[in-house]
N, C-alpha and C. Protein backbone atom coordinates (compact mmCIF):
# COMPACT_ATOMS: atom_id res chain seq x y z
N UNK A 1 -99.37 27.41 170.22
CA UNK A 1 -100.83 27.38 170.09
C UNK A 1 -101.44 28.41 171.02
N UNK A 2 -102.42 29.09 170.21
CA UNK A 2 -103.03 30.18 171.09
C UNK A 2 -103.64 29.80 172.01
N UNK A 3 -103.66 30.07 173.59
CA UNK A 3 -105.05 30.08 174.45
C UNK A 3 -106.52 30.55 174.30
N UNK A 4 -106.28 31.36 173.66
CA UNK A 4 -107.86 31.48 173.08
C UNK A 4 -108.89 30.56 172.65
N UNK A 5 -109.92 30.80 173.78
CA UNK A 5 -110.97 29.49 173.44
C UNK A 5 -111.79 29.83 171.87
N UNK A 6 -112.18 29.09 171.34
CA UNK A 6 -113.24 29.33 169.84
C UNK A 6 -113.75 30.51 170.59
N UNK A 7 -114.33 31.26 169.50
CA UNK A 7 -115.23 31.78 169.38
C UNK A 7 -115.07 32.89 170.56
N UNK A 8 -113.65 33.15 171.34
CA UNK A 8 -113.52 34.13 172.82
C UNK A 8 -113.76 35.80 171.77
N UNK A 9 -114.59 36.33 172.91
CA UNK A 9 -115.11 38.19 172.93
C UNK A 9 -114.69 38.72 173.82
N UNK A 10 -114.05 39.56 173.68
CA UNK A 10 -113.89 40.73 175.28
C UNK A 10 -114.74 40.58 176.04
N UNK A 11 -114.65 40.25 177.49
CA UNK A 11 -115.05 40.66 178.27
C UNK A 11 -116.11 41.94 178.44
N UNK A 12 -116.70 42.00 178.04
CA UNK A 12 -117.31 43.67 178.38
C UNK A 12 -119.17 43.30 178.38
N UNK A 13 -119.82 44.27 179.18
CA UNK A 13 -121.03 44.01 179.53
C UNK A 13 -121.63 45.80 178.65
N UNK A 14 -122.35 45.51 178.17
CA UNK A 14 -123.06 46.94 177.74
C UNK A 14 -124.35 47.75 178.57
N UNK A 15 -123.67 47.95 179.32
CA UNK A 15 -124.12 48.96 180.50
C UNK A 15 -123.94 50.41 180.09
N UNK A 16 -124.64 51.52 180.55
CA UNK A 16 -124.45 52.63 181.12
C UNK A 16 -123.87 53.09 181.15
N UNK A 17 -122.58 52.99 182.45
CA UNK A 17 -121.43 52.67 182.98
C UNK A 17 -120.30 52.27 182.32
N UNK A 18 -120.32 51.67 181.37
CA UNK A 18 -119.48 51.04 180.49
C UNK A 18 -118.15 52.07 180.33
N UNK A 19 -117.20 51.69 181.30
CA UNK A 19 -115.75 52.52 181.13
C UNK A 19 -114.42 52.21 179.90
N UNK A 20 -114.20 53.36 180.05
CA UNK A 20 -113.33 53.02 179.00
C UNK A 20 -112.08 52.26 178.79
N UNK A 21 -112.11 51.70 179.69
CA UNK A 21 -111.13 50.63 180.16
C UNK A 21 -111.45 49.13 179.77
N UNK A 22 -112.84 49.29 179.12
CA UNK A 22 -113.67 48.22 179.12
C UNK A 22 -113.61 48.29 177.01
N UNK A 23 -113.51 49.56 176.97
CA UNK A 23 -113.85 49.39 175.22
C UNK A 23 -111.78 49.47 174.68
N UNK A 24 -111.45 49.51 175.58
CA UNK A 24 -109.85 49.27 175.18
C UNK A 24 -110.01 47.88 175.24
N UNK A 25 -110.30 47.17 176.13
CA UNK A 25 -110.16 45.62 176.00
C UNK A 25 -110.79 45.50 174.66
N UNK A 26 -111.53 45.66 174.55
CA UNK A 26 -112.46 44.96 173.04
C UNK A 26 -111.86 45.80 171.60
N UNK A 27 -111.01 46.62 172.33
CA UNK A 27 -109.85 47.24 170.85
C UNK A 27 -109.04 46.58 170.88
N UNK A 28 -108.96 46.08 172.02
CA UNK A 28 -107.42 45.60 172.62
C UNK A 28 -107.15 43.75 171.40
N UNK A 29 -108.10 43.43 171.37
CA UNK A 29 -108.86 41.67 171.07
C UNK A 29 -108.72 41.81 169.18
N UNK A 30 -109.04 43.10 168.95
CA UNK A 30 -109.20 43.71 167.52
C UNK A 30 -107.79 43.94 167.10
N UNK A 31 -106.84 44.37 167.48
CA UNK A 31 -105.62 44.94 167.46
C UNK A 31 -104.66 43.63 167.25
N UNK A 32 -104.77 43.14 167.81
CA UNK A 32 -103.95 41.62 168.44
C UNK A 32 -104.62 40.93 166.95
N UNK A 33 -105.88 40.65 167.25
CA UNK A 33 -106.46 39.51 166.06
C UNK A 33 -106.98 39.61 164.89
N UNK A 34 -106.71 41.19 164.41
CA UNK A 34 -107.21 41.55 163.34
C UNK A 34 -106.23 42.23 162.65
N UNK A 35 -105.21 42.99 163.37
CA UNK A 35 -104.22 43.84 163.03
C UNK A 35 -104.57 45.58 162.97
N UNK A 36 -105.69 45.66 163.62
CA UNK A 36 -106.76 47.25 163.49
C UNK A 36 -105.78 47.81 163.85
N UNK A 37 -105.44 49.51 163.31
CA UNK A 37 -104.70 50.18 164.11
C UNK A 37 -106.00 50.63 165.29
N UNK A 38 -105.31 51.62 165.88
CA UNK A 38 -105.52 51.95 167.63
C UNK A 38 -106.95 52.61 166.93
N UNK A 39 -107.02 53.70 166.40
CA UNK A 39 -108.27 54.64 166.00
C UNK A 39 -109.19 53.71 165.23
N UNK A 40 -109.37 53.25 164.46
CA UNK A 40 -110.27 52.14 163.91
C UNK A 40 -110.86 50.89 164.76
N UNK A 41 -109.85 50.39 165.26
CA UNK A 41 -110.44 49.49 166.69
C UNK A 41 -111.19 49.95 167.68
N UNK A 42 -110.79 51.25 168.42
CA UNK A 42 -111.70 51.63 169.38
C UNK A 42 -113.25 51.88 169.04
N UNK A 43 -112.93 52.87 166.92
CA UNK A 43 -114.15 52.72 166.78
C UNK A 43 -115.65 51.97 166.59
N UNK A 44 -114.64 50.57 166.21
CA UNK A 44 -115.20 49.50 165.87
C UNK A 44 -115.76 48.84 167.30
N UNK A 45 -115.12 48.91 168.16
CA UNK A 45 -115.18 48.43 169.86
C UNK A 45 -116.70 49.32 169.99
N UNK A 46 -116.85 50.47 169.95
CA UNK A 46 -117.78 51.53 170.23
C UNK A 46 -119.16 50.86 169.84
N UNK A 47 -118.79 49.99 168.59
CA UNK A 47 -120.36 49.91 167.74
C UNK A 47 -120.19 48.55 168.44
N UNK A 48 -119.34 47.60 168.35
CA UNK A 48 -119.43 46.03 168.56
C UNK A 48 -120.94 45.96 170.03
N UNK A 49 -119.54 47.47 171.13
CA UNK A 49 -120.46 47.30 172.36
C UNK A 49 -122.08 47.83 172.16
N UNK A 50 -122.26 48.14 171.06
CA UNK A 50 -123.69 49.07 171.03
C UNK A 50 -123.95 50.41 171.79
N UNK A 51 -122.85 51.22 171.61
CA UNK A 51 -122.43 52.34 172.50
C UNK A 51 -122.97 53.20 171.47
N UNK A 52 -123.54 54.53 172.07
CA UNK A 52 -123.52 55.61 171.18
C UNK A 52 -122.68 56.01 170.47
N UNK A 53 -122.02 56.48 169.53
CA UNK A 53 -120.93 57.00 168.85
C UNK A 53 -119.86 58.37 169.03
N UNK A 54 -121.04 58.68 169.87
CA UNK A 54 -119.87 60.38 170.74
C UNK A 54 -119.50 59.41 172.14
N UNK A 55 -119.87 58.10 172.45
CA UNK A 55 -118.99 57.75 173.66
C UNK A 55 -117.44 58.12 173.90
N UNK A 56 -117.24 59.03 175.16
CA UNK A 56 -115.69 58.89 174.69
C UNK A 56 -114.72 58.01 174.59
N UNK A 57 -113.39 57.88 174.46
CA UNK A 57 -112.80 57.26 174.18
C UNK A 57 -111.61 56.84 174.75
N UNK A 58 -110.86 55.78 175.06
CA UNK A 58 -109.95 55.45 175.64
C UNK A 58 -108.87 56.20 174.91
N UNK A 59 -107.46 56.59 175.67
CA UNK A 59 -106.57 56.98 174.85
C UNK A 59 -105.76 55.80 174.02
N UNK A 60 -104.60 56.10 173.38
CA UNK A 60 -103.94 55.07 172.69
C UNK A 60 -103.04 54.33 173.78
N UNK A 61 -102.87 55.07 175.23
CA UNK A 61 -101.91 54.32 176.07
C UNK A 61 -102.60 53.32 176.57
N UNK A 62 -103.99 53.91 176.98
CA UNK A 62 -104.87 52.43 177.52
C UNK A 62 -105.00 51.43 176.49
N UNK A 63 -105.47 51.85 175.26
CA UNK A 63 -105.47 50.71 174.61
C UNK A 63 -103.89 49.78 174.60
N UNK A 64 -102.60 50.12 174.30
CA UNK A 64 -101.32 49.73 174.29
C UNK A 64 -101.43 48.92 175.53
N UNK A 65 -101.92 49.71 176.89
CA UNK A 65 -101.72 48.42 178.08
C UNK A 65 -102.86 47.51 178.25
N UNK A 66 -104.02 47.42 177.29
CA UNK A 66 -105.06 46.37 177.23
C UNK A 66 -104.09 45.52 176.34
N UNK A 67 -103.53 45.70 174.96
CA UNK A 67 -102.85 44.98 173.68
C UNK A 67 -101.72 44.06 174.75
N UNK A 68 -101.30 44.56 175.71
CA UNK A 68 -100.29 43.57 176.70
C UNK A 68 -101.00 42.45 177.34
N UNK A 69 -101.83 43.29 177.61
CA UNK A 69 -102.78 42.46 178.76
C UNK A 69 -102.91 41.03 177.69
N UNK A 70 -103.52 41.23 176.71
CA UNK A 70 -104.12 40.36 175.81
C UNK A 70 -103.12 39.31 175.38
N UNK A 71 -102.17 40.48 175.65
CA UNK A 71 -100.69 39.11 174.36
C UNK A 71 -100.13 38.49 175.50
N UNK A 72 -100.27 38.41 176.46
CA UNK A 72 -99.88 37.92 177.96
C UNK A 72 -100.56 36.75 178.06
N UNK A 73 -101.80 37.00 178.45
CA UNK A 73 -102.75 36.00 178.61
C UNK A 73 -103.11 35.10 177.13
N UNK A 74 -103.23 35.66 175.85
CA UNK A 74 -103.51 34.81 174.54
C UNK A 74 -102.77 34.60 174.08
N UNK A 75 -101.65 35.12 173.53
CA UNK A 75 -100.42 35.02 172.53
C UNK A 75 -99.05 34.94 173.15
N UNK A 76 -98.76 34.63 174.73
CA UNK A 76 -97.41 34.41 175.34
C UNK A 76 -96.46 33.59 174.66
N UNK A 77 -97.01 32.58 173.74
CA UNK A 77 -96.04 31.44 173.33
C UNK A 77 -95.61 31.58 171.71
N UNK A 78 -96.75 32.85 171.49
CA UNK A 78 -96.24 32.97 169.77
C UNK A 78 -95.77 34.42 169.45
N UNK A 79 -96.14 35.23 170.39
CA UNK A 79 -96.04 36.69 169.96
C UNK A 79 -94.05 37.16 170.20
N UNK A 80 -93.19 36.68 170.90
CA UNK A 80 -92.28 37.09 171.13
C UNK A 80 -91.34 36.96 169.67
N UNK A 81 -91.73 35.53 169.11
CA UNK A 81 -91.29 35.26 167.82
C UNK A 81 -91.45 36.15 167.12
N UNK A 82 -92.73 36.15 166.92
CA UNK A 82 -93.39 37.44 165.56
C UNK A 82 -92.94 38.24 165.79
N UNK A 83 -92.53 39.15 166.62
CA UNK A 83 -92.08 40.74 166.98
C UNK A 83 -90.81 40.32 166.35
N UNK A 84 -89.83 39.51 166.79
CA UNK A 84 -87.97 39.33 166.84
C UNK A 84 -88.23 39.60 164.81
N UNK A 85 -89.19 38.44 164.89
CA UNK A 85 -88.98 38.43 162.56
C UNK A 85 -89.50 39.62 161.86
N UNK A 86 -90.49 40.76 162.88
CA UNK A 86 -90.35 42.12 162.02
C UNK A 86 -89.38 42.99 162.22
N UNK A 87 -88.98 42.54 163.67
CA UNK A 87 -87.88 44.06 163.90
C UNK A 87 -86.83 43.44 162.79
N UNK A 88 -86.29 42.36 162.52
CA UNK A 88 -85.72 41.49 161.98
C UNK A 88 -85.78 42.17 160.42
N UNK A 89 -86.83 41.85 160.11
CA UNK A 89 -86.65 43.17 158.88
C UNK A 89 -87.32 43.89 158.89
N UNK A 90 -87.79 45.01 160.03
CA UNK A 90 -87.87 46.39 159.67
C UNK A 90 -85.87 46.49 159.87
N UNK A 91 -85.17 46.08 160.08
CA UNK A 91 -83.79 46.50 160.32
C UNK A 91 -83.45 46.13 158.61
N UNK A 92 -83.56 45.59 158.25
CA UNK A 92 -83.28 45.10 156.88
C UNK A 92 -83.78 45.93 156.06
N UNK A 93 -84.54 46.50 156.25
CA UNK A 93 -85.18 48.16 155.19
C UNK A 93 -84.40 49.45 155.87
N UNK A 94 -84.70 49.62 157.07
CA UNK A 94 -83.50 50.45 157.89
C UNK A 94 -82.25 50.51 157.19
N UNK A 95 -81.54 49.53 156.74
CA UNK A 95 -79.96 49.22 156.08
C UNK A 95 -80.48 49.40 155.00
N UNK A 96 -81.30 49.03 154.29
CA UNK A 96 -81.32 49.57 152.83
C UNK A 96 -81.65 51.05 152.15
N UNK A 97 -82.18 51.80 153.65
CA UNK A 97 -82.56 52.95 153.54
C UNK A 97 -81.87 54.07 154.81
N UNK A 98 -80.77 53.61 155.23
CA UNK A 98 -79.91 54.22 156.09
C UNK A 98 -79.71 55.87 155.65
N UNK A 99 -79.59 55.91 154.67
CA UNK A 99 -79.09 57.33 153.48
C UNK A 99 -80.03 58.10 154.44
N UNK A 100 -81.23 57.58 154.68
CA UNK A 100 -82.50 58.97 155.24
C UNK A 100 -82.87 58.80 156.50
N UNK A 101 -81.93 58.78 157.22
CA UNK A 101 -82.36 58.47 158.92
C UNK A 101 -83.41 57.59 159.43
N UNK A 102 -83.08 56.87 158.97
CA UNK A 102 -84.70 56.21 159.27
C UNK A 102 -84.71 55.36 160.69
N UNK A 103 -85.76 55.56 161.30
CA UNK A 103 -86.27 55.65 162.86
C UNK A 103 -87.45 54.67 162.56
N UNK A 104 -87.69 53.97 163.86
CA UNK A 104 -88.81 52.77 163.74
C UNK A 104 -89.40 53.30 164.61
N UNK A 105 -91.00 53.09 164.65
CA UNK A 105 -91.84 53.49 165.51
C UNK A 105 -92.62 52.14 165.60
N UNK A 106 -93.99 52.82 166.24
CA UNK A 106 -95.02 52.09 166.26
C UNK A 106 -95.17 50.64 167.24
N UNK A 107 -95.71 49.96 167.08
CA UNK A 107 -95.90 48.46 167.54
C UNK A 107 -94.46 47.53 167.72
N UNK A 108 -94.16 47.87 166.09
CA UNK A 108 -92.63 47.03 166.55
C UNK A 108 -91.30 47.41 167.25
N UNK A 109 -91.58 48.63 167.19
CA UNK A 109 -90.46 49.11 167.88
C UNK A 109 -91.10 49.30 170.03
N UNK A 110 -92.37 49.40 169.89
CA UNK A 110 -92.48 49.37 171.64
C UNK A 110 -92.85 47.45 172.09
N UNK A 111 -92.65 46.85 170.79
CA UNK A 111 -92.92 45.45 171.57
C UNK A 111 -94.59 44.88 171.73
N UNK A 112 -95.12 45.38 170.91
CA UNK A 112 -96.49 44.94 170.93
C UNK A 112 -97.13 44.15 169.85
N UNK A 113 -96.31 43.95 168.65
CA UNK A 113 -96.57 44.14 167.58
C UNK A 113 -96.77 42.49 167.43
N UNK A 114 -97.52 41.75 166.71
CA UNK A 114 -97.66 40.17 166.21
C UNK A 114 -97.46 40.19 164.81
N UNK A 115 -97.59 38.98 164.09
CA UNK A 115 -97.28 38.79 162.81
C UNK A 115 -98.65 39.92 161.95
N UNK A 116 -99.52 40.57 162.57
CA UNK A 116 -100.72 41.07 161.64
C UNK A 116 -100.33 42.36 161.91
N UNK A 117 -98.77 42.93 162.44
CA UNK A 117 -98.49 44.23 162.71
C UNK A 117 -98.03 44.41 161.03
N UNK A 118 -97.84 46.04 161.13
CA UNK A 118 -97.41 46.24 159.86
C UNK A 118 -96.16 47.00 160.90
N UNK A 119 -95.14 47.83 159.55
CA UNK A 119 -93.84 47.71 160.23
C UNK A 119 -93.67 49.63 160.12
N UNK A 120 -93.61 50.66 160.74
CA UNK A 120 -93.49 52.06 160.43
C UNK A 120 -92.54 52.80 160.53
N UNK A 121 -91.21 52.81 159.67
CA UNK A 121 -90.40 53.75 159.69
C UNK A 121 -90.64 55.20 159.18
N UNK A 122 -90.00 56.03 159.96
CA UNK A 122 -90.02 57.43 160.08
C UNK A 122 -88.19 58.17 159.29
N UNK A 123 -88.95 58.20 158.13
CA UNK A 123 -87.50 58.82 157.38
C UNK A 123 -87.25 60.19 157.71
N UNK A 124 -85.86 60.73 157.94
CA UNK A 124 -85.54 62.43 158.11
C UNK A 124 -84.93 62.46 156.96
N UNK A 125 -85.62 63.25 155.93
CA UNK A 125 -85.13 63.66 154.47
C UNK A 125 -84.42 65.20 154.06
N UNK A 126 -82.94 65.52 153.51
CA UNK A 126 -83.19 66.48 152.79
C UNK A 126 -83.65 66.96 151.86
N UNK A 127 -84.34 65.81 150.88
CA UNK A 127 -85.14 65.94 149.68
C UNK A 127 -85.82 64.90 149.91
N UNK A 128 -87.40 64.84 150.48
CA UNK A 128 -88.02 63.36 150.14
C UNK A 128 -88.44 62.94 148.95
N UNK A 129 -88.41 63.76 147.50
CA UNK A 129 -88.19 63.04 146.38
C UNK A 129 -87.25 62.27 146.41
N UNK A 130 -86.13 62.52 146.93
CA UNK A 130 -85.18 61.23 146.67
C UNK A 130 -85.12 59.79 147.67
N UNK A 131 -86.13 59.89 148.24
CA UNK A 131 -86.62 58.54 149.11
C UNK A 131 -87.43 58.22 147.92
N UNK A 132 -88.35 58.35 147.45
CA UNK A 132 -89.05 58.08 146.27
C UNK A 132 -88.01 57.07 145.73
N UNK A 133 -87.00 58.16 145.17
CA UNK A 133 -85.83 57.56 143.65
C UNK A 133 -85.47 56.39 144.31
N UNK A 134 -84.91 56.61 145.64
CA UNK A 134 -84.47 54.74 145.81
C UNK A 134 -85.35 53.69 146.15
N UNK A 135 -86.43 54.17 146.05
CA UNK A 135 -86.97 52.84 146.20
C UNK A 135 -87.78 52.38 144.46
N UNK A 136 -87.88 53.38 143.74
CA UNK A 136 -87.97 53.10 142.35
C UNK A 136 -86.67 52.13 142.11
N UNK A 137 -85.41 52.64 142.18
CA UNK A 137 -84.04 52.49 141.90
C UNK A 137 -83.91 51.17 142.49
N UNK A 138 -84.80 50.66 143.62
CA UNK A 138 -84.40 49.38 144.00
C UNK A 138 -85.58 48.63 143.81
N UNK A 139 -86.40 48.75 142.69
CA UNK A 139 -87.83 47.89 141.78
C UNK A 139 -88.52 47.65 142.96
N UNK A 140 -89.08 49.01 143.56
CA UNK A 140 -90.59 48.42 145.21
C UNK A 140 -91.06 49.32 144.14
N UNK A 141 -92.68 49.00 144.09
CA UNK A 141 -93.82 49.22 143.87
C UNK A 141 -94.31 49.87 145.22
N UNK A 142 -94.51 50.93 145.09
CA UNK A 142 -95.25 51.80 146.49
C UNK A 142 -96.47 52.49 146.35
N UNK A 143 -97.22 52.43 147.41
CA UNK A 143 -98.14 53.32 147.10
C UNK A 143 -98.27 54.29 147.90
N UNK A 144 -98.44 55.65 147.23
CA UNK A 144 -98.27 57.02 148.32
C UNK A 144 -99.47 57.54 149.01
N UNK A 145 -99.16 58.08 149.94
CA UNK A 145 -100.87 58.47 150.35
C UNK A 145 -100.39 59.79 151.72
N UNK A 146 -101.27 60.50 152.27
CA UNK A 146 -100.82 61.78 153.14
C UNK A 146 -101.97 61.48 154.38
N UNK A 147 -100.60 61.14 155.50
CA UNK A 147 -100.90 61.70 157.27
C UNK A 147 -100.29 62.39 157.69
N UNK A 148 -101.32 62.50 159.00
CA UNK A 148 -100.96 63.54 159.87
C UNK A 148 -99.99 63.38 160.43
N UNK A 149 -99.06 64.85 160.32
CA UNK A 149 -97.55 64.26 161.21
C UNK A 149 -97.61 64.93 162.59
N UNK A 150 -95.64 64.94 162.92
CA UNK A 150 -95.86 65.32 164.43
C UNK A 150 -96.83 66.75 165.08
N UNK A 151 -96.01 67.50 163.91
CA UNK A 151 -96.93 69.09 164.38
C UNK A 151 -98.30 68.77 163.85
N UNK A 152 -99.21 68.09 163.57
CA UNK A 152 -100.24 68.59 162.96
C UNK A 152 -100.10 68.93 161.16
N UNK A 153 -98.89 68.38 160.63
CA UNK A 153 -98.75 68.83 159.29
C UNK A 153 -99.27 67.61 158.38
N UNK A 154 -99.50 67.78 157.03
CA UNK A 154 -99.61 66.70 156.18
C UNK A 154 -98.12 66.15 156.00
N UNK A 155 -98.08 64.66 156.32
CA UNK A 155 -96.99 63.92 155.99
C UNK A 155 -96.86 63.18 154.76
N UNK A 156 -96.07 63.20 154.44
CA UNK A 156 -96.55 61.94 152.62
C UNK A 156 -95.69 60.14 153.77
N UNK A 157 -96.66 59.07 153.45
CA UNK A 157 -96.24 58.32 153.33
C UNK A 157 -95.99 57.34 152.27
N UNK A 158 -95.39 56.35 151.68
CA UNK A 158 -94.90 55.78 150.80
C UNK A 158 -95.33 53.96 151.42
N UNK A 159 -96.35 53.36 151.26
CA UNK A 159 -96.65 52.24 151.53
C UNK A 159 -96.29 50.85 150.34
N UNK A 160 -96.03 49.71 150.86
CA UNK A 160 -95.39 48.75 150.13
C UNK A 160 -95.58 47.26 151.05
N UNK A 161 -95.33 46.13 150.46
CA UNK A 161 -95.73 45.32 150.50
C UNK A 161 -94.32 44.23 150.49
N UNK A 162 -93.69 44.10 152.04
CA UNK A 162 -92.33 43.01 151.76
C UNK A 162 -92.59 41.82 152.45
N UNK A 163 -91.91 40.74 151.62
CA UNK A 163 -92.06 39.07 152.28
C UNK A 163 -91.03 39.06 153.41
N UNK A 164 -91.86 38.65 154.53
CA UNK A 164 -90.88 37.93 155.61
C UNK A 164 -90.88 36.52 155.37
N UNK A 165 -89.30 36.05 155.35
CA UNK A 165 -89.47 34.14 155.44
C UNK A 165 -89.73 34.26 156.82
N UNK A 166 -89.56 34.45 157.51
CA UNK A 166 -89.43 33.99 158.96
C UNK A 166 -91.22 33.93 159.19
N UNK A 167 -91.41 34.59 159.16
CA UNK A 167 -93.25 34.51 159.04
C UNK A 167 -93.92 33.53 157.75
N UNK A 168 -93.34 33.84 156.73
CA UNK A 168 -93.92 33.21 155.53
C UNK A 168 -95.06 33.62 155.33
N UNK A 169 -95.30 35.33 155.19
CA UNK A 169 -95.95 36.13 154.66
C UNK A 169 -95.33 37.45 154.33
N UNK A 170 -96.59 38.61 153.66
CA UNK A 170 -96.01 39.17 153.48
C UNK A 170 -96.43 40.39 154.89
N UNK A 171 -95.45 41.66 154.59
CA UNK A 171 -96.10 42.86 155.64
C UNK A 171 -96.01 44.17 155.22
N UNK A 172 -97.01 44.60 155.76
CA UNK A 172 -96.71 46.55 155.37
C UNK A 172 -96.25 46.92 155.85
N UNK A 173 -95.31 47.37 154.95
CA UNK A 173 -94.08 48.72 155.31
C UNK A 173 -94.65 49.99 154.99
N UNK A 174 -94.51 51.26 156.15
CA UNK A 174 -94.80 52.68 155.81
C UNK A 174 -93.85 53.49 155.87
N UNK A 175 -93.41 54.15 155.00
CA UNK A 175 -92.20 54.89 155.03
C UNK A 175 -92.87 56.50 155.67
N UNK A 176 -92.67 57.02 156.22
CA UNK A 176 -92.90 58.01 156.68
C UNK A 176 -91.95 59.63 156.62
N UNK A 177 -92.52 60.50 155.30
CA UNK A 177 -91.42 61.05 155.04
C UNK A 177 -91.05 62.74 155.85
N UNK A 178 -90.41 62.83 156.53
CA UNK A 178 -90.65 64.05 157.37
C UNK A 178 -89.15 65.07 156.69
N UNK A 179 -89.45 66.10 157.43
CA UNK A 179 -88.09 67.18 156.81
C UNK A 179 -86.93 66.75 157.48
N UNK A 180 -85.85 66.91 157.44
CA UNK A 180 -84.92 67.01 158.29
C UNK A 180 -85.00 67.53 159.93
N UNK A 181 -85.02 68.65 160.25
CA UNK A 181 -86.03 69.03 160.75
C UNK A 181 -86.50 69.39 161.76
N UNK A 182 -87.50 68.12 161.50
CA UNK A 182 -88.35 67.55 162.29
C UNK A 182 -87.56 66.45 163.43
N UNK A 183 -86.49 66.08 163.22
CA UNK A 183 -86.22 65.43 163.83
C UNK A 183 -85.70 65.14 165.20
N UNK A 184 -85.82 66.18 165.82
CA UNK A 184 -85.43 66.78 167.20
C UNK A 184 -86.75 66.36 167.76
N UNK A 185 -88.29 66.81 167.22
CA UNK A 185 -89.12 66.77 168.01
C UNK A 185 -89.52 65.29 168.02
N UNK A 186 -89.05 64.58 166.98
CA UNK A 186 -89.20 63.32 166.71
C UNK A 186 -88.90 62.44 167.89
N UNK A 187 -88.33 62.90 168.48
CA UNK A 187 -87.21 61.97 169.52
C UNK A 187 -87.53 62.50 170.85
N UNK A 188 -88.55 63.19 171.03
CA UNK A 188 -89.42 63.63 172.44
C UNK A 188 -89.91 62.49 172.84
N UNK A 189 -89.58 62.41 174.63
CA UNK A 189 -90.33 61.02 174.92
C UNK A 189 -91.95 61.49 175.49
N UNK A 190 -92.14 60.06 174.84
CA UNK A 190 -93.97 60.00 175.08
C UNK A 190 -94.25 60.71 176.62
N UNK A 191 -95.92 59.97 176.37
CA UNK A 191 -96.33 60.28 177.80
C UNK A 191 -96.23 59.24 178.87
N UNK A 192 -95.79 58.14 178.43
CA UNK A 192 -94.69 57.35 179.09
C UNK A 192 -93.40 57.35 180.17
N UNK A 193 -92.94 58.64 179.41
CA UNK A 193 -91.56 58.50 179.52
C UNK A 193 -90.79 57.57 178.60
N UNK A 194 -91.21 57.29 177.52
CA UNK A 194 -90.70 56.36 176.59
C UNK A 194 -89.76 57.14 174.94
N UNK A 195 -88.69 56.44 175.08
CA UNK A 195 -87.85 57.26 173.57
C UNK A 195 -89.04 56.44 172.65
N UNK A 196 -89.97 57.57 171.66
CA UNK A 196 -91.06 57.01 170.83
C UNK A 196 -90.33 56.49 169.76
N UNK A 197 -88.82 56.60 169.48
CA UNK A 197 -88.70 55.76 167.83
C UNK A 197 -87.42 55.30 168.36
N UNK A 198 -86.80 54.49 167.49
CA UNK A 198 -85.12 54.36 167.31
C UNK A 198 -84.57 53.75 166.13
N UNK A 199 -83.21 54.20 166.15
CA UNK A 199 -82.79 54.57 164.80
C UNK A 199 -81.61 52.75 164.36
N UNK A 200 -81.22 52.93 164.06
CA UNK A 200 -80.44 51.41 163.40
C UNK A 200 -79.82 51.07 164.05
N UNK A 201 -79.04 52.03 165.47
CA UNK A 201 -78.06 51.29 166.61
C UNK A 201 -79.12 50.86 168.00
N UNK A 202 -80.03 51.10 167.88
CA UNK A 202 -81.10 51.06 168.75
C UNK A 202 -81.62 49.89 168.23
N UNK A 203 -81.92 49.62 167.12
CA UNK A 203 -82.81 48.67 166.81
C UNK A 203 -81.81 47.25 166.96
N UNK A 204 -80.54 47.66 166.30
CA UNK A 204 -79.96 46.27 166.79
C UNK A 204 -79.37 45.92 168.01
N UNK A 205 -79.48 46.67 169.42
CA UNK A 205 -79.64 46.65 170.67
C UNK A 205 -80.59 45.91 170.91
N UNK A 206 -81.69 46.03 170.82
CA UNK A 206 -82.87 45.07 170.92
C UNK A 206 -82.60 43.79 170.69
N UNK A 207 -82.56 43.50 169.18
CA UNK A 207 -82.53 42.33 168.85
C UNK A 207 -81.15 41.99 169.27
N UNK A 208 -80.22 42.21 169.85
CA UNK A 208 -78.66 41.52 170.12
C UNK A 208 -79.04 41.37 171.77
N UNK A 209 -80.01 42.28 172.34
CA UNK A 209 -80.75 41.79 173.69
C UNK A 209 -81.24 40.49 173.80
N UNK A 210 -82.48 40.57 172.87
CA UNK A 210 -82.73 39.17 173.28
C UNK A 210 -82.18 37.69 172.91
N UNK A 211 -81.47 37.92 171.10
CA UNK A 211 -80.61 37.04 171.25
C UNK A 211 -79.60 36.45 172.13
N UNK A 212 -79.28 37.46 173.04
CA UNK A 212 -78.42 36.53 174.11
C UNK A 212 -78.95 36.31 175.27
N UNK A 213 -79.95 36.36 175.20
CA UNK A 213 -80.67 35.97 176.39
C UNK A 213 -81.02 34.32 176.33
């Protein structure tokens, strides 16, 4: 059961002053309880606070260490579950799509992620038509659409819709289709110091971590 009282709002006072440390929390509340990615939440945080709209903006790391803050204090007793049942099957699409390197990013792969995360693998293709063919070849219904990738290029992603039992819903999967490549720069660590993706022996490191714990 969540700690969250009815009806709880970020913390934040609409001042002047109003730092950006203050509109990450109220992305931070959006992210967690809505499933917003990082750029849509902050913007939404911007208007909630009644901020001008060129206010600047927190980066995505502050928001990531507000999204802790939050799942610490609100979601300690449910969020560890939810993460174990996506990495759980983002690894289960990983194995079905091993053929194209596929690398996990995002939420579930740094541990932030709740049941309203969606799940983002990063494929290294020699032909990404043929990421297409297998997932025709294995009856997913996808829908395609183009982001921005690492350099600044148009990326094609491939979006879809899989049931977790362990949740007893469903979640978005993004296939993310990059060149071959690309995959050197792929594997640059953040501004962290953090490896930003990992690949199918990585991912079941994790989960064989905390299972024996």
């Amino acid at each position: 059961m969540s700690l969250r009282p009815p009806g709880y709002q970020a913390q934040v006072h609409n001042t002047p002053g109003m730092s950006k440390q203050e509109i990450a929390a109220a992305a931070a509340q959006m992210v967690v309880d809505e499933g917003l990615e990082y750029g849509l939440a902050k913007r939404r945080a911007v208007r909630q606070l009644g901020l001008p709209s060129r206010t600047p903006l927190p980066g995505n790391d502050e928001v990531e260490d507000a999204v802790r803050e939050y799942i610490a204090v609100f979601c300690a007793d449910t969020q560890p579950a939810e993460l174990q049942a996506l990495r759980r099957l983002a690894l289960q699409w990983m194995e079905r799509l091993t053929l194209f390197r596929p690398y996990l990013g995002g939420a579930v792969w740094h541990g932030t992620a709740t049941r309203l995360s969606d799940i983002y693998l990063q494929l290294f293709c020699d032909d990404e038509k043929s990421a297409e063919i297998a997932l025709i070849d294995q009856g997913v219904s996808y829908e395609p659409r183009t982001v921005t990738g690492f350099h600044h290029e148009p990326v094609e992603v491939l979006s879809f819709h899989a049931r977790c039992p362990e949740l007893g819903e469903t979640v978005g999967v993004h296939l993310m289709l990059h060149d071959l490549d690309d995959m050197r720069g792929a594997l640059l660590r953040d501004t962290k110091g953090r490896v930003p993706r990992g690949d199918l022996t990585a991912v079941r490191r994790l989960l064989a971590d905390i299972e024996s714990t």
